[in-house]
N, C-alpha and C. Protein backbone atom coordinates (compact mmCIF):
# COMPACT_ATOMS: atom_id res chain seq x y z
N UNK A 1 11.04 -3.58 19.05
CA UNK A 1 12.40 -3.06 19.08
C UNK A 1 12.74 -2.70 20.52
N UNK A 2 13.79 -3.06 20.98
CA UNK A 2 14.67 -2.88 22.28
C UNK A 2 15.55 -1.65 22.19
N UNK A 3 15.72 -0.70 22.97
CA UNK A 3 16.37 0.44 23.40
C UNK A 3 16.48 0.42 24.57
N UNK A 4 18.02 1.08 24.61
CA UNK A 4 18.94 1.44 25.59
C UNK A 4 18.49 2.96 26.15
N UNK A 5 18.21 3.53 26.89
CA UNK A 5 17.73 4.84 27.19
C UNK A 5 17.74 5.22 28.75
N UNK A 6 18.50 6.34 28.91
CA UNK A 6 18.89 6.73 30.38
C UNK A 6 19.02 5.62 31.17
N UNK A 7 20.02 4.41 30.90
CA UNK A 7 20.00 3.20 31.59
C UNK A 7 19.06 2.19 31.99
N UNK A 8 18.38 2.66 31.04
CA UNK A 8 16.95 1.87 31.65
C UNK A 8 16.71 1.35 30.25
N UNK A 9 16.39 -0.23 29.79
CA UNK A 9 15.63 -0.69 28.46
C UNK A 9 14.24 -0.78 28.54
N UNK A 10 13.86 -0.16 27.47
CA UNK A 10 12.52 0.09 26.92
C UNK A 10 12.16 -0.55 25.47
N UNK A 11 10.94 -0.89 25.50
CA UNK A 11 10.33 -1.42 24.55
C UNK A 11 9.63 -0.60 23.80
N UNK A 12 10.14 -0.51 22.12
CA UNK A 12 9.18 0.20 21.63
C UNK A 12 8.68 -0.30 20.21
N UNK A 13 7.29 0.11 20.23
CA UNK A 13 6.66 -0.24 18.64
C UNK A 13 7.16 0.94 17.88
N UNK A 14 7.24 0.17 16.46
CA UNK A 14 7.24 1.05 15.65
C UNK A 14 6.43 0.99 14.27
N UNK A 15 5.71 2.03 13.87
CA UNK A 15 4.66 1.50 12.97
C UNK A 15 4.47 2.95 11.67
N UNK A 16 3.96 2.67 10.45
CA UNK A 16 3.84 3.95 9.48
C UNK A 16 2.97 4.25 9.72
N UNK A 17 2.65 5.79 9.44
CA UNK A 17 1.42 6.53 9.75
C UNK A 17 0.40 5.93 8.88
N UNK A 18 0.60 5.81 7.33
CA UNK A 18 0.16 6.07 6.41
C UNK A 18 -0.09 4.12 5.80
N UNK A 19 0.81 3.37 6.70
CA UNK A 19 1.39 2.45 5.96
C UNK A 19 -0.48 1.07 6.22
N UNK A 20 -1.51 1.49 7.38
CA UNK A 20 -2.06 0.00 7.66
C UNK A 20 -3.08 0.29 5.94
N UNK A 21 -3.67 1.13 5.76
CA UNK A 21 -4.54 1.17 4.51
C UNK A 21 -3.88 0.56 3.20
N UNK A 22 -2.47 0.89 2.93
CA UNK A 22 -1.91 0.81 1.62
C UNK A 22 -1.59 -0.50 1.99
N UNK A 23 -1.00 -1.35 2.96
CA UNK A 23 -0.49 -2.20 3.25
C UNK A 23 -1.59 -3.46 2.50
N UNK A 24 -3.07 -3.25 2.40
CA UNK A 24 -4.40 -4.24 2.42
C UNK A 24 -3.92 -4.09 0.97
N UNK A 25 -3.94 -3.11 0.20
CA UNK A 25 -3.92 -3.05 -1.30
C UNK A 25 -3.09 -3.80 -2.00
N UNK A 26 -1.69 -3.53 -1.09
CA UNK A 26 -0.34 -4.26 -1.84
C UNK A 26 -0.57 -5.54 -1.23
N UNK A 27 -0.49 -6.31 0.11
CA UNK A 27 -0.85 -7.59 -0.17
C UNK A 27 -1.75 -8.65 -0.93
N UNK A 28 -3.28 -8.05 -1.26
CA UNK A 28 -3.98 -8.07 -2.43
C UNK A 28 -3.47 -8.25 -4.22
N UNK A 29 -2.44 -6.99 -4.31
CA UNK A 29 -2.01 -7.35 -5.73
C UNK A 29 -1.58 -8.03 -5.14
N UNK A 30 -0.23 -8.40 -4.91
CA UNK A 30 0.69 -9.74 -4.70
C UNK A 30 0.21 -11.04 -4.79
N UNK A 31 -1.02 -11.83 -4.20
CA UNK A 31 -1.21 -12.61 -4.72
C UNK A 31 -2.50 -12.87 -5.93
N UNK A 32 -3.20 -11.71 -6.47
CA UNK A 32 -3.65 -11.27 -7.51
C UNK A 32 -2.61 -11.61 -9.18
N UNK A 33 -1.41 -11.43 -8.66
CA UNK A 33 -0.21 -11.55 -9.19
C UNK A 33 0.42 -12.99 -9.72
N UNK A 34 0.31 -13.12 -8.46
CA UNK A 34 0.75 -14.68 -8.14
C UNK A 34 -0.34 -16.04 -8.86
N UNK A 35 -1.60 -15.58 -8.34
CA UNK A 35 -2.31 -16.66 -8.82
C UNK A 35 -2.84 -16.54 -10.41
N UNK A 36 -2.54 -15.27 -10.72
CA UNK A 36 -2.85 -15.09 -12.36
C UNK A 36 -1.72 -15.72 -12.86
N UNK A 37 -0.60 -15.64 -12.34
CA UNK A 37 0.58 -16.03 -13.40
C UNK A 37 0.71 -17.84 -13.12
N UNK A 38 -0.09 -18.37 -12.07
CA UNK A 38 0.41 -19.81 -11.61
C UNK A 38 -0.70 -20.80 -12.88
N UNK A 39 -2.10 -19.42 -13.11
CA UNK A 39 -2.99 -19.71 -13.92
C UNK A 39 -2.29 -20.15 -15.72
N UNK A 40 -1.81 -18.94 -15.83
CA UNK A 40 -1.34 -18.19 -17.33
C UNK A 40 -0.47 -19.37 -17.66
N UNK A 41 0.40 -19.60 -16.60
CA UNK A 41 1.33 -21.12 -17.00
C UNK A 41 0.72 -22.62 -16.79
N UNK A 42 -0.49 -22.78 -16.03
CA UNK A 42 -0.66 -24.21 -16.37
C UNK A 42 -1.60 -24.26 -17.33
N UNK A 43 -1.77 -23.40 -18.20
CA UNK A 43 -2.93 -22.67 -19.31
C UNK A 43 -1.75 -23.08 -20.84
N UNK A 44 -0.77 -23.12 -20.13
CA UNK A 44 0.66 -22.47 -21.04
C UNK A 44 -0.31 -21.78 -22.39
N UNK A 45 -0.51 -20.45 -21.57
CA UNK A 45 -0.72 -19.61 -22.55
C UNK A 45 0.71 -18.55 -22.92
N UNK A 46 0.84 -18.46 -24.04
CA UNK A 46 1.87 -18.20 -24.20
C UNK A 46 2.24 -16.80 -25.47
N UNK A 47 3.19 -15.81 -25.60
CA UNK A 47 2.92 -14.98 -26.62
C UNK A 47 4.57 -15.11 -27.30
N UNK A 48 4.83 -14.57 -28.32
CA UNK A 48 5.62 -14.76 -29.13
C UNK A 48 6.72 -13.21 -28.68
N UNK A 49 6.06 -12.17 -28.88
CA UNK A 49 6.23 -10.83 -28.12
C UNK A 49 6.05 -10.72 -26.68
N UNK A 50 6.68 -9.67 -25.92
CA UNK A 50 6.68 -9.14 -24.93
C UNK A 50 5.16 -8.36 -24.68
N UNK A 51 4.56 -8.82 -23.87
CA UNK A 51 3.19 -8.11 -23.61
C UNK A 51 2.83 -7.85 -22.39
N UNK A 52 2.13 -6.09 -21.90
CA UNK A 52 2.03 -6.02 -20.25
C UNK A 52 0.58 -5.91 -20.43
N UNK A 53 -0.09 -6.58 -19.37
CA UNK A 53 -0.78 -7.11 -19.04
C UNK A 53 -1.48 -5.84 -17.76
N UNK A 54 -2.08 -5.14 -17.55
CA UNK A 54 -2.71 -4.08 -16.54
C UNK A 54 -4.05 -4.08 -16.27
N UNK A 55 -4.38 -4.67 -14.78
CA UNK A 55 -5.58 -4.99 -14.30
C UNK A 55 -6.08 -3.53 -13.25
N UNK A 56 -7.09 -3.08 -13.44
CA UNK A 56 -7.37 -1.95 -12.49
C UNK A 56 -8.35 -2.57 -11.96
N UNK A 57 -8.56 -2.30 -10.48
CA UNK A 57 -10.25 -2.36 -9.90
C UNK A 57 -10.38 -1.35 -9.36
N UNK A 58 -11.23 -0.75 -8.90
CA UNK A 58 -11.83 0.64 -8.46
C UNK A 58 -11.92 0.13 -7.33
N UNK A 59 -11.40 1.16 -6.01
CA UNK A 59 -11.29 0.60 -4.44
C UNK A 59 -11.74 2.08 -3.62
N UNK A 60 -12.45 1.93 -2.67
CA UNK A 60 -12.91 2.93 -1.94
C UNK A 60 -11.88 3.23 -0.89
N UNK A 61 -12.39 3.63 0.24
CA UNK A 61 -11.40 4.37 1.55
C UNK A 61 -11.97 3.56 2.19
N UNK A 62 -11.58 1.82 2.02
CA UNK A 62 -12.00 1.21 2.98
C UNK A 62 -10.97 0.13 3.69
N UNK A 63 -10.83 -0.66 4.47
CA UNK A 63 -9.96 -1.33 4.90
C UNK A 63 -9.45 -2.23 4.42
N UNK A 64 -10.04 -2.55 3.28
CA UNK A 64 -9.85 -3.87 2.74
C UNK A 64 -10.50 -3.90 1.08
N UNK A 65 -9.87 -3.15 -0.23
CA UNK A 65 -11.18 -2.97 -1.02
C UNK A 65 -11.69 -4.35 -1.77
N UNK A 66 -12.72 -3.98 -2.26
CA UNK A 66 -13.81 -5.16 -2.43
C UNK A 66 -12.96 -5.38 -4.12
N UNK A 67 -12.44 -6.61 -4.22
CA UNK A 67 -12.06 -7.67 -5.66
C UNK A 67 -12.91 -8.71 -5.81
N UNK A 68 -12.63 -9.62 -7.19
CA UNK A 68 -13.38 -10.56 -7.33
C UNK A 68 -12.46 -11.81 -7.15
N UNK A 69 -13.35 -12.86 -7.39
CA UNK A 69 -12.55 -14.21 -7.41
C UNK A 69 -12.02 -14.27 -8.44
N UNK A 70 -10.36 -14.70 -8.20
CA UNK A 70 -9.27 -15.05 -9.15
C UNK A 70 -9.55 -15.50 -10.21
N UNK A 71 -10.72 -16.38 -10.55
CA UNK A 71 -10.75 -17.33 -11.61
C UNK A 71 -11.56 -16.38 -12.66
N UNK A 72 -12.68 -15.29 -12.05
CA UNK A 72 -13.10 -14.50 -13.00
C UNK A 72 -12.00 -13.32 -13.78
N UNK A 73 -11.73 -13.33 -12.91
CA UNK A 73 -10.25 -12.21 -13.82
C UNK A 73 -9.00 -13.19 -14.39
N UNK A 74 -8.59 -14.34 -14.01
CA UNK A 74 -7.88 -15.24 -15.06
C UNK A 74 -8.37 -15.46 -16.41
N UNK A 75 -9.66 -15.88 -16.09
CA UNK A 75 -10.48 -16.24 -17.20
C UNK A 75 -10.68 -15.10 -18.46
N UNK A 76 -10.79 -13.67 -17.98
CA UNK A 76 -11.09 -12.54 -18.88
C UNK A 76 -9.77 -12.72 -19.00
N UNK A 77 -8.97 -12.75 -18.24
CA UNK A 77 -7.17 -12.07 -19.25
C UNK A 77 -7.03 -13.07 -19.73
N UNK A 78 -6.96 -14.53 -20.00
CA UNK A 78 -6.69 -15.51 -20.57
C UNK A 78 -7.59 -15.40 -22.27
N UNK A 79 -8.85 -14.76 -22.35
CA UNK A 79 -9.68 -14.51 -23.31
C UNK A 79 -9.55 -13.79 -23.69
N UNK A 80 -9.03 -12.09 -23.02
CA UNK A 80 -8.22 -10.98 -24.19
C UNK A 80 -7.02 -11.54 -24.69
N UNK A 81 -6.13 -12.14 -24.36
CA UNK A 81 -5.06 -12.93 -24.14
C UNK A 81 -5.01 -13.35 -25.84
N UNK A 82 -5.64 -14.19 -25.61
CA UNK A 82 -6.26 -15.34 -27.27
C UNK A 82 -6.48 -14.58 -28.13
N UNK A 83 -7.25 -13.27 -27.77
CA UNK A 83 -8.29 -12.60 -28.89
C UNK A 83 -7.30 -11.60 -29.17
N UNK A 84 -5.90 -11.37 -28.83
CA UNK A 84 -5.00 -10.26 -28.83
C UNK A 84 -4.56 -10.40 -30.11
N UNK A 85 -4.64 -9.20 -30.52
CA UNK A 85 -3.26 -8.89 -32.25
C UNK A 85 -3.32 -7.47 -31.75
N UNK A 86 -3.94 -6.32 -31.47
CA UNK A 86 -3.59 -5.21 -31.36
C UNK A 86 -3.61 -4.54 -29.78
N UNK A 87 -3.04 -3.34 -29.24
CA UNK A 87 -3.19 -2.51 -27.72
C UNK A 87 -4.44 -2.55 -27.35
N UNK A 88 -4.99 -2.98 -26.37
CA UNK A 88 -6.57 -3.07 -26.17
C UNK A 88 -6.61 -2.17 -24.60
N UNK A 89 -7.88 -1.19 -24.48
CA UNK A 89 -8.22 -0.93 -23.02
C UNK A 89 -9.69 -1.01 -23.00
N UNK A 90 -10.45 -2.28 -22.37
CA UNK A 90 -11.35 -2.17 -22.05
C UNK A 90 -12.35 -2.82 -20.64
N UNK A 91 -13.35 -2.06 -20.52
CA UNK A 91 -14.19 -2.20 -19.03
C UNK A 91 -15.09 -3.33 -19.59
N UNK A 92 -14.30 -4.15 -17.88
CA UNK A 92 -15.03 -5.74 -17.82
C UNK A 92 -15.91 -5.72 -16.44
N UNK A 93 -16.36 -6.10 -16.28
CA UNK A 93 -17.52 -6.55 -15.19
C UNK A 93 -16.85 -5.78 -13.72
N UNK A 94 -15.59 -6.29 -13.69
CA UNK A 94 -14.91 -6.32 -12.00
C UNK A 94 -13.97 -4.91 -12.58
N UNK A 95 -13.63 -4.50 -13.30
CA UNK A 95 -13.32 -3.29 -13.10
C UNK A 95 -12.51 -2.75 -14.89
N UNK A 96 -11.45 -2.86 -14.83
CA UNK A 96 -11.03 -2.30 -16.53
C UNK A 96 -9.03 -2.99 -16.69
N UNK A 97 -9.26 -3.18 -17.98
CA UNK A 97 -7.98 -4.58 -18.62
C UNK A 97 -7.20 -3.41 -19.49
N UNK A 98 -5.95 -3.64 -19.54
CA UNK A 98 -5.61 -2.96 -20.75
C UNK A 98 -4.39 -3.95 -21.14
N UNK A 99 -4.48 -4.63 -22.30
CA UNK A 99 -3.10 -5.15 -22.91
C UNK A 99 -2.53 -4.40 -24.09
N UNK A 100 -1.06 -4.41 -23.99
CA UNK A 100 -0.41 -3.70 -25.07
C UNK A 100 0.85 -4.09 -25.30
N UNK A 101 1.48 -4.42 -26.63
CA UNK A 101 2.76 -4.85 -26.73
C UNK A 101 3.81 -3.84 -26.14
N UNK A 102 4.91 -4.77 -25.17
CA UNK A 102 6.08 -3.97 -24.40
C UNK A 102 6.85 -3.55 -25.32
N UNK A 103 7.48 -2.11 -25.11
CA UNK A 103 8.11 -1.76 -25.95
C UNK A 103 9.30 -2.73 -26.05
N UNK A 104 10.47 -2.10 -26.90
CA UNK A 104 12.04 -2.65 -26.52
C UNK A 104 12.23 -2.35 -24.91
N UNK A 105 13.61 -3.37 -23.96
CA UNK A 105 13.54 -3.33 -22.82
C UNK A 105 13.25 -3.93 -21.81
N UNK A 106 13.23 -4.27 -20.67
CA UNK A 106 12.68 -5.41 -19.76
C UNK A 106 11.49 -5.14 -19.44
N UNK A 107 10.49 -6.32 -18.98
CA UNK A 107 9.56 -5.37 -18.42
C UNK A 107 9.42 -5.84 -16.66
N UNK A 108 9.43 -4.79 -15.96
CA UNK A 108 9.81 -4.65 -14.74
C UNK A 108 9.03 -5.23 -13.76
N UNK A 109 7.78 -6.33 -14.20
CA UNK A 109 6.70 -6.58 -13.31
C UNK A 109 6.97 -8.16 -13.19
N UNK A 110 5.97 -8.88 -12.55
CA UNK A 110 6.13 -10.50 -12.30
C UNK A 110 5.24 -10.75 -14.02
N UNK A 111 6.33 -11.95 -14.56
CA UNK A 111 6.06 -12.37 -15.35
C UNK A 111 5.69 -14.03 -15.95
N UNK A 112 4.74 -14.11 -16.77
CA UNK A 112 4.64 -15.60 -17.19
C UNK A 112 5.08 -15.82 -18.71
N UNK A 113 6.34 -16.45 -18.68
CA UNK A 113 7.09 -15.73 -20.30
C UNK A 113 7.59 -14.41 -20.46
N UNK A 114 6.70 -14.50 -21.51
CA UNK A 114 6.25 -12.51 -21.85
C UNK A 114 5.52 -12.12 -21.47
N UNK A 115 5.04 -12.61 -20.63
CA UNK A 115 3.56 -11.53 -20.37
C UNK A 115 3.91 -11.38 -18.86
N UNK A 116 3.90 -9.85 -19.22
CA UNK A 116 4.03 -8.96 -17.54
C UNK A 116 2.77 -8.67 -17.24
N UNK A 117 2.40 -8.84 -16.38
CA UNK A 117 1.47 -8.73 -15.11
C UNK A 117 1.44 -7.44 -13.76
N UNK A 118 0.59 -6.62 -14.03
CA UNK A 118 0.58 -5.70 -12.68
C UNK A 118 -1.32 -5.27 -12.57
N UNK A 119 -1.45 -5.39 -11.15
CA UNK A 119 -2.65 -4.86 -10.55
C UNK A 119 -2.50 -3.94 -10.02
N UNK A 120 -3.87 -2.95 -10.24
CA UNK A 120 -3.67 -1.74 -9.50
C UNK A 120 -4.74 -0.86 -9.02
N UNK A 121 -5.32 -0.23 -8.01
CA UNK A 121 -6.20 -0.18 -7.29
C UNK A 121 -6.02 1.26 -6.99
N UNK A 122 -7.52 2.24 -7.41
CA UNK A 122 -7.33 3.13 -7.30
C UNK A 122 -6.66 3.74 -5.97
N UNK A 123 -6.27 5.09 -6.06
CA UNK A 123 -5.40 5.75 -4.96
C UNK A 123 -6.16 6.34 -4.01
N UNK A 124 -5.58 5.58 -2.36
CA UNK A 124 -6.09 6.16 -1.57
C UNK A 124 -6.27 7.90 -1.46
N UNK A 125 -7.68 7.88 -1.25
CA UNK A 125 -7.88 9.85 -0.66
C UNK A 125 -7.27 9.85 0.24
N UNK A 126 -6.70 11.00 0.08
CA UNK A 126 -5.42 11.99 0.94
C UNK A 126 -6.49 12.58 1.79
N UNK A 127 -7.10 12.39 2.80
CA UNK A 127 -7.55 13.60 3.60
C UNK A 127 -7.42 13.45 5.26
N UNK A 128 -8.41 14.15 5.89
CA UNK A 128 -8.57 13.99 6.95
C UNK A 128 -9.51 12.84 7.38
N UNK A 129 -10.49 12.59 6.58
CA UNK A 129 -10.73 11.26 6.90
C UNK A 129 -9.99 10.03 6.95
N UNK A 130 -9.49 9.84 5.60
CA UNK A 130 -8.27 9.08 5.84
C UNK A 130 -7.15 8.83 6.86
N UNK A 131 -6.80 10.20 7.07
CA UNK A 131 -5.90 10.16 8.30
C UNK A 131 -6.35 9.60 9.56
N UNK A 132 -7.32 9.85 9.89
CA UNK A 132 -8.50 9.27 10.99
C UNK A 132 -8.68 7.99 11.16
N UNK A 133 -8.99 7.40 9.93
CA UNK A 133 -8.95 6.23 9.57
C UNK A 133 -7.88 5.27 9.71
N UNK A 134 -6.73 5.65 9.40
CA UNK A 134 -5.76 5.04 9.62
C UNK A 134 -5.43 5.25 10.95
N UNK A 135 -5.54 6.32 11.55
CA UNK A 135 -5.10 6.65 13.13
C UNK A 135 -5.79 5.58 13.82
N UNK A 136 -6.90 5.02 13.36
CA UNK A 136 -7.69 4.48 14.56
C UNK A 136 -7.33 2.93 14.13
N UNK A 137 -7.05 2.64 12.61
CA UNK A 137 -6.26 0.96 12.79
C UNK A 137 -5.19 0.76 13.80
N UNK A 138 -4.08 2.26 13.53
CA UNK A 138 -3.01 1.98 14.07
C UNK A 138 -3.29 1.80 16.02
N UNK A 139 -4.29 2.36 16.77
CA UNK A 139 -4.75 2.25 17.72
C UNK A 139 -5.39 1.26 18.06
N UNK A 140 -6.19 0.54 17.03
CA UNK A 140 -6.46 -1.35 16.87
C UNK A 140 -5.36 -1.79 17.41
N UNK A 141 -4.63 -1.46 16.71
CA UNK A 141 -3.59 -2.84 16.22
C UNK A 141 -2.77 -3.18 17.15
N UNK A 142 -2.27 -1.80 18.19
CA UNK A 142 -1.25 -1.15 19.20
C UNK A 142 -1.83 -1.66 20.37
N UNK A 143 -3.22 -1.69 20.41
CA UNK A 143 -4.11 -1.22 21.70
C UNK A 143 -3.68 -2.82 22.64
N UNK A 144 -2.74 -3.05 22.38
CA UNK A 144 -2.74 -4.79 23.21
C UNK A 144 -0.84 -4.80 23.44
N UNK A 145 -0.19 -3.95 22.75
CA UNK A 145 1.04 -3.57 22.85
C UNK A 145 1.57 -3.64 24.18
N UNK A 146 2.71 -4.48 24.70
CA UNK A 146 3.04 -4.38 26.14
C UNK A 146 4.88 -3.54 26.02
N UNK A 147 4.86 -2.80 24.68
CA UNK A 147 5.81 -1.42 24.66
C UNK A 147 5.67 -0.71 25.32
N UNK A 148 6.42 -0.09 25.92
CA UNK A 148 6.38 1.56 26.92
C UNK A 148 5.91 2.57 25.60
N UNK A 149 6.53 2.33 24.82
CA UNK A 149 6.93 3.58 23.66
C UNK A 149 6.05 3.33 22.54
N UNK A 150 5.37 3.95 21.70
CA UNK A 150 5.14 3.75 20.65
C UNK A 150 6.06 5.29 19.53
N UNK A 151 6.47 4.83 18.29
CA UNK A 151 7.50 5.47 17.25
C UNK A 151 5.75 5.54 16.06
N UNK A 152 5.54 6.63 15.90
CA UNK A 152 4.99 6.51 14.40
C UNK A 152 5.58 7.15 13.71
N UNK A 153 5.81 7.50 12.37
CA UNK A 153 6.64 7.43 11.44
C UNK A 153 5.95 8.09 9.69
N UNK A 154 6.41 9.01 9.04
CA UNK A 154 6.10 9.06 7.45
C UNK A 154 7.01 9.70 7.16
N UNK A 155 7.15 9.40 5.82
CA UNK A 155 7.96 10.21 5.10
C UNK A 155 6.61 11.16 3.91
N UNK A 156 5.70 10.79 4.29
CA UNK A 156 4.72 11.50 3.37
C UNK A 156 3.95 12.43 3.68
N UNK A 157 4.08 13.00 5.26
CA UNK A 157 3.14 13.50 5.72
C UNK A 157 3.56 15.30 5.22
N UNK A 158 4.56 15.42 5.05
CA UNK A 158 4.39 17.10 4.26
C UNK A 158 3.95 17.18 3.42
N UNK A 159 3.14 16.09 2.69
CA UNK A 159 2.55 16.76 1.23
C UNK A 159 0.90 17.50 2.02
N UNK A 160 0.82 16.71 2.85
CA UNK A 160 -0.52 17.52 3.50
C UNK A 160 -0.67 18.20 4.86
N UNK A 161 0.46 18.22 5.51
CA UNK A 161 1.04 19.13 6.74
C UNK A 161 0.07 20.56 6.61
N UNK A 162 0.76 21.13 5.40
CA UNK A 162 0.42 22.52 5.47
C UNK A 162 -1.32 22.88 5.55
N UNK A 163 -1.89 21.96 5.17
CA UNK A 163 -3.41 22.03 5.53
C UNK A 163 -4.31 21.01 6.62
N UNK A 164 -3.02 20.20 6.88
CA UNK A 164 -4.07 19.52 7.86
C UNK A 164 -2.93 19.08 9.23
N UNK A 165 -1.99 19.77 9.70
CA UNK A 165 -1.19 19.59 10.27
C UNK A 165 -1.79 19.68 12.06
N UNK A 166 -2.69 20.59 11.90
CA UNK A 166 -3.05 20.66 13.42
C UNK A 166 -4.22 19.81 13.78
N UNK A 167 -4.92 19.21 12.81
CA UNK A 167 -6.09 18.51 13.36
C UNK A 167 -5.58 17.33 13.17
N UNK A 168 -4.56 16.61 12.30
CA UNK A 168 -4.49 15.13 12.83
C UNK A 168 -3.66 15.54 13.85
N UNK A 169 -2.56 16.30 13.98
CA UNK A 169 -1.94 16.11 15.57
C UNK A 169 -3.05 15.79 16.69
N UNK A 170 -3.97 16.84 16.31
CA UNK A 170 -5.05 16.35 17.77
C UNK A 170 -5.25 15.58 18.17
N UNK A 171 -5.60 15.35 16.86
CA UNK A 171 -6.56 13.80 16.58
C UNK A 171 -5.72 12.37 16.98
N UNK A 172 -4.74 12.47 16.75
CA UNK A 172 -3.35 11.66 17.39
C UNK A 172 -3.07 11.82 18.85
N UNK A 173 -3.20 12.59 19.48
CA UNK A 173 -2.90 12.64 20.83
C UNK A 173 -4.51 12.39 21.89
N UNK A 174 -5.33 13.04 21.35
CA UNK A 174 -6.68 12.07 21.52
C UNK A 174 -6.92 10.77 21.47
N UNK A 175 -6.48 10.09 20.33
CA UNK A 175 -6.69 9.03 20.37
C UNK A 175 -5.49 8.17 21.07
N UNK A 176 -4.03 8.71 21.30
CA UNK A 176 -3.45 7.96 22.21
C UNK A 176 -3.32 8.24 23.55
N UNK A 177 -3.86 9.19 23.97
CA UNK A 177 -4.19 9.85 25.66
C UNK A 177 -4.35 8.33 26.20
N UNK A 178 -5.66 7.82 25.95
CA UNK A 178 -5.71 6.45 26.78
C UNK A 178 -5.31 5.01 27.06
N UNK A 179 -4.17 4.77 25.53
CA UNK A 179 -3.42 3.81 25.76
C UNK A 179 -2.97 3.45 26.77
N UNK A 180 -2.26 2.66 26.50
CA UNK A 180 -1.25 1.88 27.62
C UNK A 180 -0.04 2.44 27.12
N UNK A 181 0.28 2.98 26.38
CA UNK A 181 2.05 3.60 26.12
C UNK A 181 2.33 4.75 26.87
N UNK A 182 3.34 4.95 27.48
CA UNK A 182 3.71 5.63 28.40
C UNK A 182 4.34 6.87 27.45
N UNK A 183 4.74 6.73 26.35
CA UNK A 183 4.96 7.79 25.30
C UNK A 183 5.11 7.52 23.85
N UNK A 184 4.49 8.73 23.28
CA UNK A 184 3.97 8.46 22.37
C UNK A 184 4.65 9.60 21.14
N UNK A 185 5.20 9.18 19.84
CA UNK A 185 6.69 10.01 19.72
C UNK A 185 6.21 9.94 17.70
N UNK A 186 6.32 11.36 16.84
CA UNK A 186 5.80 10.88 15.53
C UNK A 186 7.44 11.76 14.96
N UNK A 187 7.97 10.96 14.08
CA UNK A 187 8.93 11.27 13.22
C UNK A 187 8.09 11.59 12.12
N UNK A 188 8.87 12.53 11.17
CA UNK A 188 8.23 12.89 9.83
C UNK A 188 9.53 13.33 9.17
N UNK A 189 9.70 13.10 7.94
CA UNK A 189 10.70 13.77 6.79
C UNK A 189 10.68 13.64 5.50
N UNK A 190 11.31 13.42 5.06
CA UNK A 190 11.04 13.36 3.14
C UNK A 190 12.21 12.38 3.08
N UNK A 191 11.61 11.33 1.84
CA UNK A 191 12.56 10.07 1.40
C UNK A 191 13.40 10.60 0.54
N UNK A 192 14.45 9.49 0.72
CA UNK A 192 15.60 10.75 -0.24
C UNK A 192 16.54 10.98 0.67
N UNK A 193 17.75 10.45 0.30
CA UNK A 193 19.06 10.69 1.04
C UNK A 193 19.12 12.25 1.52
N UNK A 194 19.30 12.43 0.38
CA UNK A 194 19.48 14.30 0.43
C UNK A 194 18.26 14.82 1.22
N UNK A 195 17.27 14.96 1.39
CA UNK A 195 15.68 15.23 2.38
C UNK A 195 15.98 14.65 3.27
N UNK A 196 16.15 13.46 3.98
CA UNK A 196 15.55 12.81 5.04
C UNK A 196 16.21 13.80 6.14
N UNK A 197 17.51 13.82 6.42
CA UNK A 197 18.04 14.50 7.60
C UNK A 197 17.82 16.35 7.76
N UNK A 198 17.41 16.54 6.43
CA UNK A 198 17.50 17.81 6.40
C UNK A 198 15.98 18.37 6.88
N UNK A 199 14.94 17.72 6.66
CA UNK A 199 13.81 17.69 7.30
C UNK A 199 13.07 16.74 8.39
N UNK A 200 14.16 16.28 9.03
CA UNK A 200 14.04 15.18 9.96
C UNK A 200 12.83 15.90 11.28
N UNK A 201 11.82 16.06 11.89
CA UNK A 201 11.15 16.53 12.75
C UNK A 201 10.53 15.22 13.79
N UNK A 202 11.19 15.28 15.05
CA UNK A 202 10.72 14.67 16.03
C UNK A 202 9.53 15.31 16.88
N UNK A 203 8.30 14.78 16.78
CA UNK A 203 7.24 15.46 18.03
C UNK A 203 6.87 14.30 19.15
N UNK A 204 6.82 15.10 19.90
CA UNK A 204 6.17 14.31 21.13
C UNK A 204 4.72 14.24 21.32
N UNK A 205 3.78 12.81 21.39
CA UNK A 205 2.73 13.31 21.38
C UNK A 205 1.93 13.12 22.82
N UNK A 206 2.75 12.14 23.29
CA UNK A 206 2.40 11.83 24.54
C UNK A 206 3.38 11.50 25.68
């Protein structure tokens, strides 16, 4: 992004605090998504009813969490799939299935027919490790940046401000002391028309 500033243009990144960890998860479902449903239709497996379809895998605080190959989890939902007449939740090898007829209503996920489809991967820990963790992708990722400015950015960070507000600041200005960005700038507020401006907080970190 290009800015106009005291007559002078500057280059700046802009990136989520919170966003490089969650970012691995959601590109993961998506084509988790994709290749189950490209499966489900040249299978033309097919249901008469509306049915959602919910894949969990268990994921650590890691960069990337560990799934299996597509064809082993096609293959199990294609086989509860067949074997379906009643709501089923059960633990398969790669992690836990649950099918159940959709109520009345749309169902809001990517679909093959009737059958809705969603993956989902346990929730990142909220902590200070985490925060750390992500501080130091976003310092990966930046560390080659030929921006003056770097912008980081959440709208999530008050749910854990009040207990961990002074050690990731540190920990943020530590780890960007030696960049190459000449300044270094964290927005924070709450999503939500009504929140965002009203808790809008600009810090400077560098």
């Amino acid at each position: 992004m290009i800015i106009d500033f005291d007559k002078n243009t500057i280059g700046v990144q802009v990136t989520e605090l919170t966003y490089e960890l969650e970012r691995a998860r959601k590109n993961i479902k998506q084509k988790y998504i994709k290749d189950i449903i490209k499966e489900v239709l040249a299978k033309n497996i097919t249901t008469e009813d509306k049915i959602l379809v919910n894949i969990f895998f268990p994921a650590k605080n890691t960069k990337k969490p560990t799934t299996v190959k597509i064809k082993t989890v096609v293959d199990s939902v294609i086989d509860e799939l067949q074997k379906f007449t009643t709501d089923i939740s059960k633990e398969l090898s790669f992690g836990k299935i649950s099918i159940q007829q959709a109520k009345e209503g749309q169902l809001y996920v990517p679909c093959a027919g009737n059958i809705g489809f969603d993956v989902n991967f346990d929730q990142v820990p909220r902590s200070l490790p985490f925060y750390k963790e992500v501080i130091d992708l976003i310092v990966e990722k930046k560390s080659k940046s030929k921006s003056e400015w770097l912008l980081i950015w959440s709208l999530d960070f008050w749910r854990d401000k009040h207990w961990l507000e002074k050690e990731i600041v540190d920990y943020v200005k530590k780890s960007f002391d030696s960049t190459s960005f000449k300044e270094v700038y964290f927005v924070e507020s709450m999503d939500g028309e009504r929140f965002f401006q009203a808790n809008l907080k600009i810090s400077k970190i560098k």
